[in-house]
N, C-alpha and C. Protein backbone atom coordinates (compact mmCIF):
# COMPACT_ATOMS: atom_id res chain seq x y z
N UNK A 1 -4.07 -9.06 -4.97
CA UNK A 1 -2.79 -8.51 -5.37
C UNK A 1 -2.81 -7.00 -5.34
N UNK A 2 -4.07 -6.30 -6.07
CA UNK A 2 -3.82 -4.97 -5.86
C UNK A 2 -3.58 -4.19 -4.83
N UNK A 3 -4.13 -4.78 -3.30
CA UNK A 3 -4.29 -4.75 -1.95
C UNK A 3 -2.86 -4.70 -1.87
N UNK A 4 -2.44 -5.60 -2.16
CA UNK A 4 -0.72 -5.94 -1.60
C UNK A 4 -0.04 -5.09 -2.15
N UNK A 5 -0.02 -4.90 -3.06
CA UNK A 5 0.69 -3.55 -4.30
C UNK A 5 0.92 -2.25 -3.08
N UNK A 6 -0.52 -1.85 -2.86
CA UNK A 6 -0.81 -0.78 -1.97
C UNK A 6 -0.34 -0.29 -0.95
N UNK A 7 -0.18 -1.32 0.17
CA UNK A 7 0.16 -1.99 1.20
C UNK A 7 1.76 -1.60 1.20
N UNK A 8 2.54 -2.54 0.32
CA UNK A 8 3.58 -2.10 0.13
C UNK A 8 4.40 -0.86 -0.21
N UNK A 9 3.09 0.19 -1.33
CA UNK A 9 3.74 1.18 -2.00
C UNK A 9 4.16 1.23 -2.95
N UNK A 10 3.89 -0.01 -3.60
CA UNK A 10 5.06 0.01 -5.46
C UNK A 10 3.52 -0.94 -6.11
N UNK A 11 3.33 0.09 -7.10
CA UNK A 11 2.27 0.08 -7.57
C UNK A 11 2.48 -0.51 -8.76
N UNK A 12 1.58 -1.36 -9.50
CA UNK A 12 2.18 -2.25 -10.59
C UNK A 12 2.32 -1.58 -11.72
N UNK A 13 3.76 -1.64 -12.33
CA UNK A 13 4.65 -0.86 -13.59
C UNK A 13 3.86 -1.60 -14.83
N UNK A 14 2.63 -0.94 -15.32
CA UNK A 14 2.55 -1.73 -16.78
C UNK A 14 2.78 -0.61 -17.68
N UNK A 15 3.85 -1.72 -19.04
CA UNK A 15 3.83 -0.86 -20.15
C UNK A 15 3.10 -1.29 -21.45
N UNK A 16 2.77 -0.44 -22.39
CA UNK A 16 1.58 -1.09 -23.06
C UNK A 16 2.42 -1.15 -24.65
N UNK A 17 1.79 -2.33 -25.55
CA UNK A 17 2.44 -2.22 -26.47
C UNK A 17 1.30 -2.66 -27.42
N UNK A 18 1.17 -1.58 -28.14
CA UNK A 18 -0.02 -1.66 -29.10
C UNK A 18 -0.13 -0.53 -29.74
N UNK A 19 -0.44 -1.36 -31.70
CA UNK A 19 -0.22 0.08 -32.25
C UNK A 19 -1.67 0.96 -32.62
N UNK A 20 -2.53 0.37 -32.26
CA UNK A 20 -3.39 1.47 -32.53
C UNK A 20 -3.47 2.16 -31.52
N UNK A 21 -3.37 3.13 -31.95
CA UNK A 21 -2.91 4.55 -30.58
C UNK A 21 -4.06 5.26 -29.81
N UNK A 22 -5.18 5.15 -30.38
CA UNK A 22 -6.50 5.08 -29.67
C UNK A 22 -6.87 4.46 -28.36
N UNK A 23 -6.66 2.91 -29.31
CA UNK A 23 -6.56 1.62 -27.78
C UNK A 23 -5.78 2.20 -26.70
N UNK A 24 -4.20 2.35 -27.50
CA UNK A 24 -3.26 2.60 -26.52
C UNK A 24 -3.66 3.59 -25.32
N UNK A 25 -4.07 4.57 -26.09
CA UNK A 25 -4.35 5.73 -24.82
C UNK A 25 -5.94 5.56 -23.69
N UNK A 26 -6.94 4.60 -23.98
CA UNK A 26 -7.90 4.54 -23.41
C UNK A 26 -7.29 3.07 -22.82
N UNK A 27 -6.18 2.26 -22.98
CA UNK A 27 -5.42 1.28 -21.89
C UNK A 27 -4.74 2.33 -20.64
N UNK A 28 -4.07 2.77 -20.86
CA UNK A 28 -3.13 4.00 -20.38
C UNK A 28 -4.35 3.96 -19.69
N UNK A 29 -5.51 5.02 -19.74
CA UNK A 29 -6.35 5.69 -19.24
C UNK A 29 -6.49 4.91 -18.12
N UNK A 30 -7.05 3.63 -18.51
CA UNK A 30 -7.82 2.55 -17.29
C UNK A 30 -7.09 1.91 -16.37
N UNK A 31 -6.01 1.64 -16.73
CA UNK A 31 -4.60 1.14 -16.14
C UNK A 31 -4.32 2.43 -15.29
N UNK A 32 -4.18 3.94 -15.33
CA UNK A 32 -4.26 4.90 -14.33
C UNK A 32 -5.06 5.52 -13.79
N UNK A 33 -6.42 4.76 -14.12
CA UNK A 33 -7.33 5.25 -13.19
C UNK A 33 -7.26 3.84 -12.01
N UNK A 34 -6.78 2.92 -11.89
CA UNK A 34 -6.50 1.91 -10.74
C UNK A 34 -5.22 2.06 -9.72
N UNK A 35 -5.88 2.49 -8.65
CA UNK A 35 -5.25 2.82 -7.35
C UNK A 35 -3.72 2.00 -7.19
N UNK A 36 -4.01 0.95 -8.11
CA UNK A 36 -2.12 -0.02 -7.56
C UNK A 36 -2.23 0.13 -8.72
N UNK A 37 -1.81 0.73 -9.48
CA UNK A 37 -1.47 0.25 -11.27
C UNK A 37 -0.66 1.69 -11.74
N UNK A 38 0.12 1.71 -12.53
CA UNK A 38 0.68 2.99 -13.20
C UNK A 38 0.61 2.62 -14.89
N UNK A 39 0.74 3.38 -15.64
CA UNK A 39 1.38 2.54 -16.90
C UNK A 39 2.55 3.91 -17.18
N UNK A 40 3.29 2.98 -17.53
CA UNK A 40 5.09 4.21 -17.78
C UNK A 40 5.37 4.04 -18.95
N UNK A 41 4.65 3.76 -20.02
CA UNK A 41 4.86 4.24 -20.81
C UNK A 41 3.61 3.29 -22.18
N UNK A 42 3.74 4.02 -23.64
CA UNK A 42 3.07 3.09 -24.57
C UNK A 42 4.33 3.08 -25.70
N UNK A 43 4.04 1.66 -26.39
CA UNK A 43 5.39 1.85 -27.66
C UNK A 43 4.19 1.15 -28.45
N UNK A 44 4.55 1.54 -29.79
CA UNK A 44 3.68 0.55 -31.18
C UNK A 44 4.43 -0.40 -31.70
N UNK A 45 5.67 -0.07 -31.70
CA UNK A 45 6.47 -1.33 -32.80
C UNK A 45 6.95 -2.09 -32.22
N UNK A 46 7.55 -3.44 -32.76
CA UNK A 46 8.06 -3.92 -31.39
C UNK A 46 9.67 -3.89 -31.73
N UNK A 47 10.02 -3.51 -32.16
CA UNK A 47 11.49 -2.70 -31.93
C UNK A 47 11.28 -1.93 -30.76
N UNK A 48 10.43 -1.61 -30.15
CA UNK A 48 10.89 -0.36 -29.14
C UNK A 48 10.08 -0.83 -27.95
N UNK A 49 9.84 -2.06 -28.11
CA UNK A 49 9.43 -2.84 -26.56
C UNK A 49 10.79 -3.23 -25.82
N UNK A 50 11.21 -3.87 -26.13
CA UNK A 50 12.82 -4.40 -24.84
C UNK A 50 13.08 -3.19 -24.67
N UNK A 51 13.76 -1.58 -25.31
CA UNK A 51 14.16 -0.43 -24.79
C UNK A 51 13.02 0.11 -23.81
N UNK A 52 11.89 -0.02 -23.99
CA UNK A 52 11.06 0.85 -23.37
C UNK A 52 10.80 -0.07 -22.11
N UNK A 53 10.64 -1.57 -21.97
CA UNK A 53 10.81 -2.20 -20.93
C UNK A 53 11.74 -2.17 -20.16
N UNK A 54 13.29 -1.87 -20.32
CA UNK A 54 14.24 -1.96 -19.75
C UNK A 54 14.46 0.12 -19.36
N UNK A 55 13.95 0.62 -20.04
CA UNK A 55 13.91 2.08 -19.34
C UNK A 55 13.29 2.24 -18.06
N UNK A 56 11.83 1.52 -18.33
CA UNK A 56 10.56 2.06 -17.64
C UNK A 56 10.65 1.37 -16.42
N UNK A 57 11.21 0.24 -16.07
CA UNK A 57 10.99 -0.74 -14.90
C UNK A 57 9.71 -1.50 -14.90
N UNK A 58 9.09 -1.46 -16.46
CA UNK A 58 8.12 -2.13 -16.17
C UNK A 58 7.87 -3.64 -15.14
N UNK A 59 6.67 -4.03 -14.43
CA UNK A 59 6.94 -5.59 -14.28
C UNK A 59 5.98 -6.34 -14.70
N UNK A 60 5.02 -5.58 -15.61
CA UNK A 60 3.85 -6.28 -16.14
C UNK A 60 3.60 -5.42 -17.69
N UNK A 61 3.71 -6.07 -19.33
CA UNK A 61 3.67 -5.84 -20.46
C UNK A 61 2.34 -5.89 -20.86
N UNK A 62 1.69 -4.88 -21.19
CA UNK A 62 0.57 -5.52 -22.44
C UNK A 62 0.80 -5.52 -23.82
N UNK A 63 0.71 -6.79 -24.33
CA UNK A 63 1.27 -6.56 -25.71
C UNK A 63 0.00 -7.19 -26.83
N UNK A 64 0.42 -6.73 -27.79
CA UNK A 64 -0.67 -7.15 -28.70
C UNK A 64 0.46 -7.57 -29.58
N UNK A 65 -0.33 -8.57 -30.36
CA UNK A 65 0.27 -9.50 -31.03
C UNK A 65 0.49 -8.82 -32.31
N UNK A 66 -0.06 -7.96 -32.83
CA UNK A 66 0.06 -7.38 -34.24
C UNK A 66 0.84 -6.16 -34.62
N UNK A 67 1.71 -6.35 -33.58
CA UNK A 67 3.26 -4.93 -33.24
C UNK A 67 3.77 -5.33 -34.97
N UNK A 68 4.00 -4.07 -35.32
CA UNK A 68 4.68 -4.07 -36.77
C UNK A 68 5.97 -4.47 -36.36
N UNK A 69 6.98 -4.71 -37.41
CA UNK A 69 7.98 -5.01 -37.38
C UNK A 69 8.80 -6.27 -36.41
N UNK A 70 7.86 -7.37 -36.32
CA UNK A 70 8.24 -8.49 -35.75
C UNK A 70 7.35 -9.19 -35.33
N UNK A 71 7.23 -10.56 -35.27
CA UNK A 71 6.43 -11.56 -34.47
C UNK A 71 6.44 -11.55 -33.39
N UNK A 72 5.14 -11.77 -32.69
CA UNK A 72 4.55 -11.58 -31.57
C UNK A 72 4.79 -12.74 -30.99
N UNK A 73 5.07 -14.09 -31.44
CA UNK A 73 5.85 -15.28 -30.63
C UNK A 73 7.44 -14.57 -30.23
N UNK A 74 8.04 -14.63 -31.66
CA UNK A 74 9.39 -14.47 -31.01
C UNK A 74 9.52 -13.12 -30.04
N UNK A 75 8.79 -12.35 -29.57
CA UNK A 75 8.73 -11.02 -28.84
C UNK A 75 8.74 -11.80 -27.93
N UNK A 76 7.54 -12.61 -28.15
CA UNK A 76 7.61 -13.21 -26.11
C UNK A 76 8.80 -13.79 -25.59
N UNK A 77 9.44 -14.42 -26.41
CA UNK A 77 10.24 -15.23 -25.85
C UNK A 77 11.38 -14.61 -26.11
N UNK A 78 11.81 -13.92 -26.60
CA UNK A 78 12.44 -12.61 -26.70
C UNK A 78 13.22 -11.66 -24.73
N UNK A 79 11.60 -11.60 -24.88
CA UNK A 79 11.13 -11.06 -23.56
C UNK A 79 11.48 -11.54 -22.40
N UNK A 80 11.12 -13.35 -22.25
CA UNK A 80 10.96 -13.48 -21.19
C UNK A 80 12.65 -14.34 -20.73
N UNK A 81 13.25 -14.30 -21.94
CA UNK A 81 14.41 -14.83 -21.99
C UNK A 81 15.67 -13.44 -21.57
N UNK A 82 15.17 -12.21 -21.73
CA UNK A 82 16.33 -11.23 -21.91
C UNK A 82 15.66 -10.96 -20.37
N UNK A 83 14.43 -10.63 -20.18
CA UNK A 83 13.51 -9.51 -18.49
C UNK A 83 12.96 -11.17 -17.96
N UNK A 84 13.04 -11.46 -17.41
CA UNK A 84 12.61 -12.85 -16.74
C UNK A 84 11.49 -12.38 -15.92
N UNK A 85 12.02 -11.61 -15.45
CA UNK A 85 11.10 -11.12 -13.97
C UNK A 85 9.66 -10.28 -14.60
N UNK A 86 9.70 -9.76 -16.11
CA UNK A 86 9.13 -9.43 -16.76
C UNK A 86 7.69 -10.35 -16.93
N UNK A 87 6.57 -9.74 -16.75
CA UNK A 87 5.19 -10.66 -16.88
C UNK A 87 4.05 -10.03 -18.12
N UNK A 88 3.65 -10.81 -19.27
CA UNK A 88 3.30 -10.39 -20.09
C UNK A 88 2.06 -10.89 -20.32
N UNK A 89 1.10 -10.15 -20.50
CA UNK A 89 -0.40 -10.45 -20.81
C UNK A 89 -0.52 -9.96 -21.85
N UNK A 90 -0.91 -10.65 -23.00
CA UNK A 90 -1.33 -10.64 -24.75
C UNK A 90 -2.72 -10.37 -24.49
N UNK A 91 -3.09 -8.97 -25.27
CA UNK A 91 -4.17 -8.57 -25.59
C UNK A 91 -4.63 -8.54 -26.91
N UNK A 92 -5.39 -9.39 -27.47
CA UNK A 92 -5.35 -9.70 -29.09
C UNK A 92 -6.83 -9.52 -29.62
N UNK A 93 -6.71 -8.80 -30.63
CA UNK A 93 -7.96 -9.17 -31.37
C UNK A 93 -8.41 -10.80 -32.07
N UNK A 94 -7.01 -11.50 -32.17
CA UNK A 94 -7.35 -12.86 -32.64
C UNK A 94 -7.53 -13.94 -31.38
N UNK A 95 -8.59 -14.81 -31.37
CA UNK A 95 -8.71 -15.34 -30.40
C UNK A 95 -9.54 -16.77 -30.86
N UNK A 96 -8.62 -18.01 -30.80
CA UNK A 96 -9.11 -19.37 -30.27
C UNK A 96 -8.39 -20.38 -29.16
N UNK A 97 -8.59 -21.27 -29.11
CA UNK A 97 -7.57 -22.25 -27.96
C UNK A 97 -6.29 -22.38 -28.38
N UNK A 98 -5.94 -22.82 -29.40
CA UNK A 98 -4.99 -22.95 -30.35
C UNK A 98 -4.01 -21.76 -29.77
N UNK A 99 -4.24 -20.79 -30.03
CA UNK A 99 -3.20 -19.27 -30.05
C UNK A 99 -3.34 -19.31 -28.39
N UNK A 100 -4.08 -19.42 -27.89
CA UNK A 100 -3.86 -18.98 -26.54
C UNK A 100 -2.85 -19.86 -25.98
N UNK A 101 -3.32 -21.26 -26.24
CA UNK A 101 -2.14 -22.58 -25.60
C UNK A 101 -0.97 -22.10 -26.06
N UNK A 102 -0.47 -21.57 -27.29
CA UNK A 102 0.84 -21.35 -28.13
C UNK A 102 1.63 -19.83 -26.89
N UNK A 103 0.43 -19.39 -27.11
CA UNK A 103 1.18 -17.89 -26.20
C UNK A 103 1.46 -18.07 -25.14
N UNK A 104 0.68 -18.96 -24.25
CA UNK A 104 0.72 -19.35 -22.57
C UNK A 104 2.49 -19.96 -22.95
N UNK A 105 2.20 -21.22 -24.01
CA UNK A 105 3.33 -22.17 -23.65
C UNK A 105 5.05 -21.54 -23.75
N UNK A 106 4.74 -20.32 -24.57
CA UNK A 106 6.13 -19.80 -25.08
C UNK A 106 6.40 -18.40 -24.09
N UNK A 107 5.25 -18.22 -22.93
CA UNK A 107 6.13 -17.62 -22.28
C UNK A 107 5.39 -17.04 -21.60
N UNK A 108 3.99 -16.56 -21.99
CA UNK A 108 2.96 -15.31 -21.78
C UNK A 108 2.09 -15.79 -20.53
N UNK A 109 1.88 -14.58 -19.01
CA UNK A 109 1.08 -14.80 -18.44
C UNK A 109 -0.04 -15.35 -18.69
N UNK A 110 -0.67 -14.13 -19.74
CA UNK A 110 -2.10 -14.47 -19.45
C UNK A 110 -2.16 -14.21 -21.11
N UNK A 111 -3.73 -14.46 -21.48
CA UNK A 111 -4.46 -14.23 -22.85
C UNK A 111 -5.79 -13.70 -22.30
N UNK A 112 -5.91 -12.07 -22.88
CA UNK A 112 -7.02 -11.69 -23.09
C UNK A 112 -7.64 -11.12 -24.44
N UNK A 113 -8.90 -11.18 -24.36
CA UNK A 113 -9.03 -10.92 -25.92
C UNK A 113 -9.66 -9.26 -26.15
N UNK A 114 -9.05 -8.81 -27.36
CA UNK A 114 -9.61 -7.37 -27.00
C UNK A 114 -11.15 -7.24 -27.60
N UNK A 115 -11.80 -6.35 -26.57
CA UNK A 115 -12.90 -6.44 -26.97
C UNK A 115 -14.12 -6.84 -25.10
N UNK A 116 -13.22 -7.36 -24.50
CA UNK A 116 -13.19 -8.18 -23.28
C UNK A 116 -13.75 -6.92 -22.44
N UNK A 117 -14.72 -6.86 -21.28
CA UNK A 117 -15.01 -5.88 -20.14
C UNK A 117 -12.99 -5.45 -19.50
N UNK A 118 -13.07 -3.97 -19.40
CA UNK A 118 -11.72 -4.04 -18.71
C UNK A 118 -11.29 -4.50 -17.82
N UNK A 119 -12.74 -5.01 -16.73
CA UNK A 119 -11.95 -5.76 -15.64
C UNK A 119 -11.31 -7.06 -15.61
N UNK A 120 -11.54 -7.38 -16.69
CA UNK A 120 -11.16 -8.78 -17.01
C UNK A 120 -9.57 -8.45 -17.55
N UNK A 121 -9.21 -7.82 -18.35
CA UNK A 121 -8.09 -7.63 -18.36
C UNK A 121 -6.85 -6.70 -16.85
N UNK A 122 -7.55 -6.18 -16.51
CA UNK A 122 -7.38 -5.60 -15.09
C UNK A 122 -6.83 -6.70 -13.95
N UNK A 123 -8.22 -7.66 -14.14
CA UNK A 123 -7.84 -8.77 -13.13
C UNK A 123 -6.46 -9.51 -13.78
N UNK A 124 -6.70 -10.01 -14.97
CA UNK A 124 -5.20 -10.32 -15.83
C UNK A 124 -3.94 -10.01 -15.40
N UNK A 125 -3.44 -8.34 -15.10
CA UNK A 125 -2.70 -7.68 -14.96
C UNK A 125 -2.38 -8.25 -13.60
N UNK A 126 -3.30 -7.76 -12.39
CA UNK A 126 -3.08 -8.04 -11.10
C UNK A 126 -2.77 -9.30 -11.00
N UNK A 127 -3.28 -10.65 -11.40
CA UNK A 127 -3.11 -12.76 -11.55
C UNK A 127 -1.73 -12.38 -11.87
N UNK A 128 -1.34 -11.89 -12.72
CA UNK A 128 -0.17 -12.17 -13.74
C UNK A 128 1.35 -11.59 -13.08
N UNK A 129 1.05 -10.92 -12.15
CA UNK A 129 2.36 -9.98 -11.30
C UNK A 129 2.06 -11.01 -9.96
N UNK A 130 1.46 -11.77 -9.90
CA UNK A 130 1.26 -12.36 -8.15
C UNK A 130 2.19 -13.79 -8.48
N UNK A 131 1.52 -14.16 -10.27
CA UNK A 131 2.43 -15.70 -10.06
C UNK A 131 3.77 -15.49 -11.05
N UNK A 132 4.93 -13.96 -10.90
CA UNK A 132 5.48 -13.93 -11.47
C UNK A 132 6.81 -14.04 -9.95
């Protein structure tokens, strides 16, 4: 996928949504150090994910499940019900089968867990824009 990104010229729009602002900026970082990847923007709350998705053109979300001011289920589906075309990979510090089946089923590309090598979330990003 990243090949194809390239190829084409439209490099994959991720926006990141996570409030520790540390993470946020060393996601940012790694996400623009990859040749097909941009990130356009970071938000913490999730009040300011649909505005910042619908500004930015994102087509691929990283979201973490622990956005203040709302549930991280109803976000997804939120999401994928208002931006369709919108593709979202959950990056969580909480992680069993249980939550992952729940996030896949209500809307979410992918499940990675934070803590994970970046390429694994990297590869995430790129899987997750190919079967959107």
């Amino acid at each position: 996928m990243g090949v194809e990104n390239i190829r084409l010229g439209k490099p994959l729009r991720v926006l990141i949504a996570e409030n520790h602002a540390d993470l946020s900026e060393t996601l940012a970082q790694i996400i623009d150090s990859e040749p097909d990847m941009h990130c356009v923007g970071q938000v913490a709350s999730a009040a300011a994910v649909l505005p910042a998705v619908q500004g930015s053109g994102a087509n691929v979300l990283v979201l973490d499940l622990g956005l203040q001011g709302g549930s991280g289920f109803e976000l997804i589906e939120g999401l994928t019900s208002r931006v369709p075309q919108l593709r979202i990979v959950v990056f969580s510090g909480l992680s069993n089968d249980v939550l992952a089946r729940e996030i896949l089923h209500r809307g979410a590309a992918a499940f990675v867990t934070k803590g994970c090598d970046p390429s694994v979330l990297l590869g995430e990003l790129r899987r997750s824009s190919v079967t959107g």
